[in-house]
PDB file of N, CA and C in Angstrom:
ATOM      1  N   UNK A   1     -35.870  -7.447 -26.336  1.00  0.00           N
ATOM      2  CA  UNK A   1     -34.943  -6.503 -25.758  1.00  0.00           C
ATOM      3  C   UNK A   1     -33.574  -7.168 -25.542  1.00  0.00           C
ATOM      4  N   UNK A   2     -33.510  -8.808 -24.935  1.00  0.00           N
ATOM      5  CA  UNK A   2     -31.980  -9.020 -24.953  1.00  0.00           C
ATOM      6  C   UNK A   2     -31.371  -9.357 -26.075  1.00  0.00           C
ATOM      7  N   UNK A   3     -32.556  -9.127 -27.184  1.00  0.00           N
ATOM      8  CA  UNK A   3     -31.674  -9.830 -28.537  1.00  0.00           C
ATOM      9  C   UNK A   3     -30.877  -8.344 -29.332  1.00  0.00           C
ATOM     10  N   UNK A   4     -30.917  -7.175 -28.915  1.00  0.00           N
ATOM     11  CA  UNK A   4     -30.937  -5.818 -28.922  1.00  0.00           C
ATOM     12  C   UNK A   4     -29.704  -5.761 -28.456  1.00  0.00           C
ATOM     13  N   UNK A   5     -29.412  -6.140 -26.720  1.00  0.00           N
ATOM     14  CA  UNK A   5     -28.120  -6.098 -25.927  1.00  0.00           C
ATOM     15  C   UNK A   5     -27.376  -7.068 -26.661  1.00  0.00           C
ATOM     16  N   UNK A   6     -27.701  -8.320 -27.381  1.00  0.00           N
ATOM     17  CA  UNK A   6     -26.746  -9.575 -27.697  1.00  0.00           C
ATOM     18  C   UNK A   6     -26.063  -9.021 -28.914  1.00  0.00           C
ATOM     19  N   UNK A   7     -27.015  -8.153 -29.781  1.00  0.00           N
ATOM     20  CA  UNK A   7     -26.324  -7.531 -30.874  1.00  0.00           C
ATOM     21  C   UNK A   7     -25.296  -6.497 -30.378  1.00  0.00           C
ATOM     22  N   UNK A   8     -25.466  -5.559 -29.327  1.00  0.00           N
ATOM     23  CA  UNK A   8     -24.492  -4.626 -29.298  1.00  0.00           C
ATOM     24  C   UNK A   8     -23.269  -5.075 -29.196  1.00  0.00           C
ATOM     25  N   UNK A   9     -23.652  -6.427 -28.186  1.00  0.00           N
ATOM     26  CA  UNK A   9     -21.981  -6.703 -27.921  1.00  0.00           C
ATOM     27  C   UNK A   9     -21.835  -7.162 -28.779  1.00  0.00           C
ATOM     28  N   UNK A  10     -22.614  -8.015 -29.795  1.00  0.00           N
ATOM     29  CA  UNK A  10     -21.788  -8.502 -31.067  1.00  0.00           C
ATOM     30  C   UNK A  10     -20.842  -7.922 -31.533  1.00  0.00           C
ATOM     31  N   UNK A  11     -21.686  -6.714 -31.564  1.00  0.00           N
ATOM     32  CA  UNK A  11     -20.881  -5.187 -32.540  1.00  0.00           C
ATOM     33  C   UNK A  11     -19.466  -5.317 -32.155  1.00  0.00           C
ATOM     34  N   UNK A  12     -19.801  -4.864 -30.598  1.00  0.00           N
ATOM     35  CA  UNK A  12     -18.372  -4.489 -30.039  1.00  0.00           C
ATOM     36  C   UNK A  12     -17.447  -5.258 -30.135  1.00  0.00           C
ATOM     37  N   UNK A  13     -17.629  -7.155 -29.861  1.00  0.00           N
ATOM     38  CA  UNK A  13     -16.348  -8.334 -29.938  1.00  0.00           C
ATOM     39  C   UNK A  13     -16.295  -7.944 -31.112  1.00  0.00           C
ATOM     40  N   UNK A  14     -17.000  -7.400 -32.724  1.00  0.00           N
ATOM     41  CA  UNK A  14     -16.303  -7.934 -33.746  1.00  0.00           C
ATOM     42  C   UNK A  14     -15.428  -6.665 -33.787  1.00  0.00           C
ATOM     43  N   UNK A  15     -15.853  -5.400 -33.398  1.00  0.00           N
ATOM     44  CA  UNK A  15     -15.485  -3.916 -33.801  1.00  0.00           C
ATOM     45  C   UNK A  15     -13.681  -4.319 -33.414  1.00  0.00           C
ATOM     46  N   UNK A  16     -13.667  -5.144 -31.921  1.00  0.00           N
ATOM     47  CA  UNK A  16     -12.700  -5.219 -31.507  1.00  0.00           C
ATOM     48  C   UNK A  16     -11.547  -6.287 -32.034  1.00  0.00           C
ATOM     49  N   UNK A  17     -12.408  -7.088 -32.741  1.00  0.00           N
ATOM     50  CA  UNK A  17     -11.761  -8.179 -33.554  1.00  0.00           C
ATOM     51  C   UNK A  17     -11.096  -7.851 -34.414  1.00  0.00           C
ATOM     52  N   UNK A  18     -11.611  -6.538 -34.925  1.00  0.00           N
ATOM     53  CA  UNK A  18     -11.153  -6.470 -36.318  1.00  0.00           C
ATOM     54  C   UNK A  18      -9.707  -5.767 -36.779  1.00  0.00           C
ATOM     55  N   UNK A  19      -9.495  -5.406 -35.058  1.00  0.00           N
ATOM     56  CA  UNK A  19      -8.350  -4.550 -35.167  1.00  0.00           C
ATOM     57  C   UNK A  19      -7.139  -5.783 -35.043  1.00  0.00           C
ATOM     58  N   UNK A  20      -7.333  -6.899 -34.706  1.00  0.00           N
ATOM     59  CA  UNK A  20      -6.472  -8.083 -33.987  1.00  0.00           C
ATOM     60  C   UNK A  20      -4.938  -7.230 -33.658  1.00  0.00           C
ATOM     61  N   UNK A  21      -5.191  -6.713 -32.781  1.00  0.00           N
ATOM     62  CA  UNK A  21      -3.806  -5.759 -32.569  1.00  0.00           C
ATOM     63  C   UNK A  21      -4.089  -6.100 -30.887  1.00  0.00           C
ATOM     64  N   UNK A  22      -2.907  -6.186 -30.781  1.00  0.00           N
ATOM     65  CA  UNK A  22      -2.354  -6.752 -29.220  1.00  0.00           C
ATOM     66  C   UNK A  22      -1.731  -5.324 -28.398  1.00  0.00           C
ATOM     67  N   UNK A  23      -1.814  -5.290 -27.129  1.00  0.00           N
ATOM     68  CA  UNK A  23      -1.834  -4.234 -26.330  1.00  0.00           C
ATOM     69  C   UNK A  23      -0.307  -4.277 -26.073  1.00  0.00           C
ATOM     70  N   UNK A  24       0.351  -3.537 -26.357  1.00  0.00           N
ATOM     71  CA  UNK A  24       1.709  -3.135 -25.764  1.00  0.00           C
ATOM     72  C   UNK A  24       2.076  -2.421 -24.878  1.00  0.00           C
ATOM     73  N   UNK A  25       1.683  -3.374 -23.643  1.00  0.00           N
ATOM     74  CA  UNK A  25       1.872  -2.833 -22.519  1.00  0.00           C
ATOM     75  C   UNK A  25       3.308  -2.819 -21.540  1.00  0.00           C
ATOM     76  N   UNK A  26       4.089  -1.993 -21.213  1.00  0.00           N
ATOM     77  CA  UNK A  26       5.163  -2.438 -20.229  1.00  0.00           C
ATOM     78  C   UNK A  26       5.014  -2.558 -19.093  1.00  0.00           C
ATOM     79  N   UNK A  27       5.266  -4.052 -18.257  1.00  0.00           N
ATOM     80  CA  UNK A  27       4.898  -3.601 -16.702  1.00  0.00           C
ATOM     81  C   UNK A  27       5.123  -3.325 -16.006  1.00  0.00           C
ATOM     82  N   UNK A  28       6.667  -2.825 -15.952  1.00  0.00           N
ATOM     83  CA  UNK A  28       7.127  -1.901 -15.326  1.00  0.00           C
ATOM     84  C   UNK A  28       6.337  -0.555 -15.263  1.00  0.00           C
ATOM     85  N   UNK A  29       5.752  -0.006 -16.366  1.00  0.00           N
ATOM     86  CA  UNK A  29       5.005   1.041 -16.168  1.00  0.00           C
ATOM     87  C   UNK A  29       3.768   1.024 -15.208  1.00  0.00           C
ATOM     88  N   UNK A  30       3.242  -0.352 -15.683  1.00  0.00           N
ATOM     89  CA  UNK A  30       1.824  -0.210 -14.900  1.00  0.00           C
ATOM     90  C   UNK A  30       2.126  -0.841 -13.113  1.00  0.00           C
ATOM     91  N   UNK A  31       3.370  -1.086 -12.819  1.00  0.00           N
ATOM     92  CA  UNK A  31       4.091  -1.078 -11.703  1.00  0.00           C
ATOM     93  C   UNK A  31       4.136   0.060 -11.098  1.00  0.00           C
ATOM     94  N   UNK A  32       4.898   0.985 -11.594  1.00  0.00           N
ATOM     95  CA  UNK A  32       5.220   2.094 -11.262  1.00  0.00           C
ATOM     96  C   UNK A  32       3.895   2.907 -11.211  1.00  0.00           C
ATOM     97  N   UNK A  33       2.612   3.082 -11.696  1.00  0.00           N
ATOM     98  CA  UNK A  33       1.752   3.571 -11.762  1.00  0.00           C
ATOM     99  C   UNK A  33       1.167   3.487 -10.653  1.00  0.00           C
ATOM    100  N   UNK A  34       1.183   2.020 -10.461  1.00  0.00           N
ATOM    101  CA  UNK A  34       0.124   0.776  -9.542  1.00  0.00           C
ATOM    102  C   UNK A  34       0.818   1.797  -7.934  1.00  0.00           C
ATOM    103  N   UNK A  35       2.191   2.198  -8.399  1.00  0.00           N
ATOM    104  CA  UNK A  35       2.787   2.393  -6.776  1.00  0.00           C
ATOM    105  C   UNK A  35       2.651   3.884  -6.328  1.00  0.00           C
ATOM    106  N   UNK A  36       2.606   4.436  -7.645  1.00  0.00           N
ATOM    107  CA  UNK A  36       2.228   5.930  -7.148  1.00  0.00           C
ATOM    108  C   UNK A  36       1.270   6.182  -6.943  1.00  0.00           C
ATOM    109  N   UNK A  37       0.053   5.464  -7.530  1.00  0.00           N
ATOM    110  CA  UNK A  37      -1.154   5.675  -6.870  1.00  0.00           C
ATOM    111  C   UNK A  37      -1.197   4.810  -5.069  1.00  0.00           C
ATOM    112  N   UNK A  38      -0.835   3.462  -5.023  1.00  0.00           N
ATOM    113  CA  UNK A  38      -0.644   3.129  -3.818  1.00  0.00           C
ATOM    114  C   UNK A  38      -0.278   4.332  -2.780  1.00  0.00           C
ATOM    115  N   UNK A  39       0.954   4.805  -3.084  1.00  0.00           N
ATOM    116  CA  UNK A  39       1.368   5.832  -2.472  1.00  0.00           C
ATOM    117  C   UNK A  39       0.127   7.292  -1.703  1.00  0.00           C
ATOM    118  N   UNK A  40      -0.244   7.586  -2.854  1.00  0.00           N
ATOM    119  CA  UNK A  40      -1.070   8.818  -2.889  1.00  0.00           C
ATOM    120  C   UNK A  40      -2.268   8.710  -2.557  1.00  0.00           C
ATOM    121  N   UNK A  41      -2.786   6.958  -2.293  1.00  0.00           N
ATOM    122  CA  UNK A  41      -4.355   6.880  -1.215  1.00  0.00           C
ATOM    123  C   UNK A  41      -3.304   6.514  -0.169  1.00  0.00           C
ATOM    124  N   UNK A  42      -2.478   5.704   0.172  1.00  0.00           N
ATOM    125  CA  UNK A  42      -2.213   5.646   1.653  1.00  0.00           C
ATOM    126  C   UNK A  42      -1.899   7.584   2.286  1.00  0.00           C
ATOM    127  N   UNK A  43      -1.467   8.508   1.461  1.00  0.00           N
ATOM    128  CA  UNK A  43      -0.957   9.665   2.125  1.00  0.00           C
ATOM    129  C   UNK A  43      -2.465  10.326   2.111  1.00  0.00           C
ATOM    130  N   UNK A  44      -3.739  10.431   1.436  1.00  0.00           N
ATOM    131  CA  UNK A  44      -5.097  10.652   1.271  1.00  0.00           C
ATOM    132  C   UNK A  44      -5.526  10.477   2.567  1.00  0.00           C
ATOM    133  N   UNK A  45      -5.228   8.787   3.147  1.00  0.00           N
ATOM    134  CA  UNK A  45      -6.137   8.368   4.178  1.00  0.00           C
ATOM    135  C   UNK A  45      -5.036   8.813   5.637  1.00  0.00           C
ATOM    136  N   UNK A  46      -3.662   8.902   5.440  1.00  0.00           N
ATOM    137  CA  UNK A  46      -3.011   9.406   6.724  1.00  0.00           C
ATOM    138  C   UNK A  46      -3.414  11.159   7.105  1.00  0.00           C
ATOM    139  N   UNK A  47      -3.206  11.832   5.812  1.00  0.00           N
ATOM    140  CA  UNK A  47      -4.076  13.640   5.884  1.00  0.00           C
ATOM    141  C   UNK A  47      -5.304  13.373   6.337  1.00  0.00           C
ATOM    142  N   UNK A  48      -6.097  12.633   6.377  1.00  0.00           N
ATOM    143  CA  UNK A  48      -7.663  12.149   6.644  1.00  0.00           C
ATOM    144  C   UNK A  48      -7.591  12.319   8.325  1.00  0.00           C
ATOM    145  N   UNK A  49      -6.912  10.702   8.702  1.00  0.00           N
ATOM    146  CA  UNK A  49      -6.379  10.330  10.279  1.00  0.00           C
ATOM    147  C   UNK A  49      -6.140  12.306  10.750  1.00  0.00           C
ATOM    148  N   UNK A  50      -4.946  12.640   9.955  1.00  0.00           N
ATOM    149  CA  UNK A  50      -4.194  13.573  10.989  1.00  0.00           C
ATOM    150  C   UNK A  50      -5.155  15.063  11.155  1.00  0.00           C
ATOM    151  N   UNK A  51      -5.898  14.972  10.158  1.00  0.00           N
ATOM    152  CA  UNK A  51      -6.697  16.317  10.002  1.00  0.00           C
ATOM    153  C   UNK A  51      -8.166  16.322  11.196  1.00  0.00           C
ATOM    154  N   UNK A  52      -8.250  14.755  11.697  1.00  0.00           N
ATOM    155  CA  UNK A  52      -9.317  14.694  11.920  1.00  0.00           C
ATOM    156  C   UNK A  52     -10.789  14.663  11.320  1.00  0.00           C
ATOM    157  N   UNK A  53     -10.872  14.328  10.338  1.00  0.00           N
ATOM    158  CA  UNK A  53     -12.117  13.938   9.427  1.00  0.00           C
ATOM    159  C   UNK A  53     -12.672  13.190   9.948  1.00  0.00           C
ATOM    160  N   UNK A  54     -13.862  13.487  10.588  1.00  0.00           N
ATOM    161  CA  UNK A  54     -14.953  12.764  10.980  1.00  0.00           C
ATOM    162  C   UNK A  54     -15.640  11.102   9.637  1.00  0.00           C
ATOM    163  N   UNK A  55     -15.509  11.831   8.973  1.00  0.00           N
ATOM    164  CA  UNK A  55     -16.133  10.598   7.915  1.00  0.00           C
ATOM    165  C   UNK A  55     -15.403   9.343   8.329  1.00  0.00           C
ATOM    166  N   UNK A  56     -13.838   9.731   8.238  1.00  0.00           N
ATOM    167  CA  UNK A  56     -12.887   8.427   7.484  1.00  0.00           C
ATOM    168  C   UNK A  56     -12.824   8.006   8.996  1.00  0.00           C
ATOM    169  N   UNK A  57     -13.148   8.158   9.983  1.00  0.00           N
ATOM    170  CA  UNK A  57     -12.794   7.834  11.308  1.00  0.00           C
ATOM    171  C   UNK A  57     -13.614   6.467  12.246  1.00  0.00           C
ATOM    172  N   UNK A  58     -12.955   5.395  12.466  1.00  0.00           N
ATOM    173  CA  UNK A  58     -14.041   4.569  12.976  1.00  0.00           C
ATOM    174  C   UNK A  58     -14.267   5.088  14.266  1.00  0.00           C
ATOM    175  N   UNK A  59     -15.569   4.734  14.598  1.00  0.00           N
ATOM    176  CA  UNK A  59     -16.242   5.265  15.907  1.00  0.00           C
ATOM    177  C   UNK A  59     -16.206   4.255  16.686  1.00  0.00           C
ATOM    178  N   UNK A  60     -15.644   4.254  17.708  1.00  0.00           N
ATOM    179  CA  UNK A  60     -15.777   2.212  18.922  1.00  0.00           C
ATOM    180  C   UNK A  60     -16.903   2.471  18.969  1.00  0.00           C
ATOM    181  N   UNK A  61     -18.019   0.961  19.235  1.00  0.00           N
ATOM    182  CA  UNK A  61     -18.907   1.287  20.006  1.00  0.00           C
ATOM    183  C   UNK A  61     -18.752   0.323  20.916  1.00  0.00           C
ATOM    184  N   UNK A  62     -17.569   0.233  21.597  1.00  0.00           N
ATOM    185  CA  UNK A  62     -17.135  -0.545  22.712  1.00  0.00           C
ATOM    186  C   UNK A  62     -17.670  -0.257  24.247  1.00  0.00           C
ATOM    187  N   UNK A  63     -18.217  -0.206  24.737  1.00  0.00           N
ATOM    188  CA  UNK A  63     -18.061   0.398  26.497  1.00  0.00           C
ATOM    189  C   UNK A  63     -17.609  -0.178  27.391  1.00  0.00           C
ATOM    190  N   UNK A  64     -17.032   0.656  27.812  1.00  0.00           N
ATOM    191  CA  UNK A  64     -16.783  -0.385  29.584  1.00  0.00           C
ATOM    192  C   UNK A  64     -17.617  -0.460  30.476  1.00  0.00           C
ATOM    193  N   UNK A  65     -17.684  -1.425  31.886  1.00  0.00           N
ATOM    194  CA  UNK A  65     -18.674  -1.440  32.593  1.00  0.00           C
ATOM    195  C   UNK A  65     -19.130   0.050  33.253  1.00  0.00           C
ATOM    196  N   UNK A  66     -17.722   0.967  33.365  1.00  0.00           N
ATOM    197  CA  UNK A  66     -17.939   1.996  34.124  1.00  0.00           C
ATOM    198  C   UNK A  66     -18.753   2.815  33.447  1.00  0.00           C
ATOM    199  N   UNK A  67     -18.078   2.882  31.890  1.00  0.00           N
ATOM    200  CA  UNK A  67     -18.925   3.787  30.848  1.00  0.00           C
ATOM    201  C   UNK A  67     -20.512   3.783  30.788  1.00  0.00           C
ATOM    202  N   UNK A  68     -20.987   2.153  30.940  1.00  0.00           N
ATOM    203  CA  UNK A  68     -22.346   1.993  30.898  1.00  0.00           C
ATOM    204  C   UNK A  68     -23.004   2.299  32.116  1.00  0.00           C
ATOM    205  N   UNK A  69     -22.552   2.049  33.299  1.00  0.00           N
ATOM    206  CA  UNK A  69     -22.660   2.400  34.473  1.00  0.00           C
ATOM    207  C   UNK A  69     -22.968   3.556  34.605  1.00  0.00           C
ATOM    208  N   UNK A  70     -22.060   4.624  33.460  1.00  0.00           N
ATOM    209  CA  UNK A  70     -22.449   6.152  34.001  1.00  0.00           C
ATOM    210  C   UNK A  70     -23.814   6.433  32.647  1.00  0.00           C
ATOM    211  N   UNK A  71     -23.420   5.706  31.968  1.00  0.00           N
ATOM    212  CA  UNK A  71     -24.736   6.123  31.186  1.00  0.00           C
ATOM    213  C   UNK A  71     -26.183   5.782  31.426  1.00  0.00           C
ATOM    214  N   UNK A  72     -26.476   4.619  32.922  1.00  0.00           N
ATOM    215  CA  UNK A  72     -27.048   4.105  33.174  1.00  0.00           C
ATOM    216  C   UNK A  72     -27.730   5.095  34.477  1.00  0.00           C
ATOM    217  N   UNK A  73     -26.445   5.472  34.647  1.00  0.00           N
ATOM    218  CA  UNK A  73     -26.869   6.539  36.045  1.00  0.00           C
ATOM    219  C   UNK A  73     -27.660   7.823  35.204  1.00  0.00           C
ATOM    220  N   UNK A  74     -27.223   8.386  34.385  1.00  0.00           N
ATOM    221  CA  UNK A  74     -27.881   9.620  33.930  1.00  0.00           C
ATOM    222  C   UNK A  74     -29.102   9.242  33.193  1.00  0.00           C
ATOM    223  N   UNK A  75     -29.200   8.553  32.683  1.00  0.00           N
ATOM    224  CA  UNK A  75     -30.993   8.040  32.323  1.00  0.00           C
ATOM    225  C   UNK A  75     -31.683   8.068  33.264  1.00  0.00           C
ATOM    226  N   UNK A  76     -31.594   7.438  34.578  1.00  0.00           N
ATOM    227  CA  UNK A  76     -32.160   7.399  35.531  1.00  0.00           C
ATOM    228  C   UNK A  76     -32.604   8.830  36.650  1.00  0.00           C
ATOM    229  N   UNK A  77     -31.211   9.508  36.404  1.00  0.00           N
ATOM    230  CA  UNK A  77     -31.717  10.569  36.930  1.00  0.00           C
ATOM    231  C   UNK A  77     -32.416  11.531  36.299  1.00  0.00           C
ATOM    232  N   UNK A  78     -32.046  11.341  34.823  1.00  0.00           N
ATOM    233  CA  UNK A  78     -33.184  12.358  33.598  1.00  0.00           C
ATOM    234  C   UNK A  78     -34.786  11.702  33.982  1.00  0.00           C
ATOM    235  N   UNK A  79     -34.911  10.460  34.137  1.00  0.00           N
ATOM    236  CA  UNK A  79     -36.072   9.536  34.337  1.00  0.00           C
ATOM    237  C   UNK A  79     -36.732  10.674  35.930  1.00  0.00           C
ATOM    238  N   UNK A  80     -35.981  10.447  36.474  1.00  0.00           N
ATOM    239  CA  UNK A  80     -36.329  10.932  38.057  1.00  0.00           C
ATOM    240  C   UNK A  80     -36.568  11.947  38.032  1.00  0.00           C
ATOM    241  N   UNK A  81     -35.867  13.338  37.559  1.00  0.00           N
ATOM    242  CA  UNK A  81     -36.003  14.531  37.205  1.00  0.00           C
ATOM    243  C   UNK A  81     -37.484  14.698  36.948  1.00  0.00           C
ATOM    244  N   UNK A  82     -37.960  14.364  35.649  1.00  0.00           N
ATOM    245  CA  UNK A  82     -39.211  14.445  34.529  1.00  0.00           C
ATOM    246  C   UNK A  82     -40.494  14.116  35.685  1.00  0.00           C
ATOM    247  N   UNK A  83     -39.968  12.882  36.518  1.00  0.00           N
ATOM    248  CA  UNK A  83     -41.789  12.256  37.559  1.00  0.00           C
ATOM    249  C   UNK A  83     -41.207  12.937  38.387  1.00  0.00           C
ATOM    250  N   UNK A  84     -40.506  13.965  39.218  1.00  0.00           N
ATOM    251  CA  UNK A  84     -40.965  14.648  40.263  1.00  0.00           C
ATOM    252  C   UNK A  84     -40.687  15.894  39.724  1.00  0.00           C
ATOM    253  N   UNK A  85     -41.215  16.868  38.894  1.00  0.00           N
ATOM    254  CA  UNK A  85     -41.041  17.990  38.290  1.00  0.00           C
ATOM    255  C   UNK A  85     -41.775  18.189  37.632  1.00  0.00           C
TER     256      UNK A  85
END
């Protein structure tokens, strides 16, 4: 089976060999490309922020003492609730 994959790519380096033609690329273009797309995910992920999208949004899972404190209190009284009821 990898002597199967070793041939394909054979194929392909020679398919590609055979053209020996060099890419004429300008980079100014692929600059300018590189920036309009830059552009158009940073404005993607600010519509994201401003719309409120749950997905793109990090969640803290920071607490403060008070925060845990109160979350500590309502377990306890759900706890208390349940054995005398």
């Amino acid at each position: 089976h990898a002597d199967h994959n070793e041939k394909k790519l054979d194929d392909v380096d020679n398919e590609a060999g055979d053209e020996n033609e060099e890419l004429d690329i300008d980079g100014d273009e692929i600059l300018s490309v590189l920036k309009i797309f830059q552009k158009r995910r940073e404005d993607d992920i600010n519509n994201a922020e401003i719309s409120g999208n749950p997905r793109n949004k990090k969640r803290s899972n920071f607490e403060t003492e008070e925060q845990i404190k109160e979350r500590v209190q309502k377990e306890e009284n759900k706890f208390w609730i349940k054995i005398t009821t």
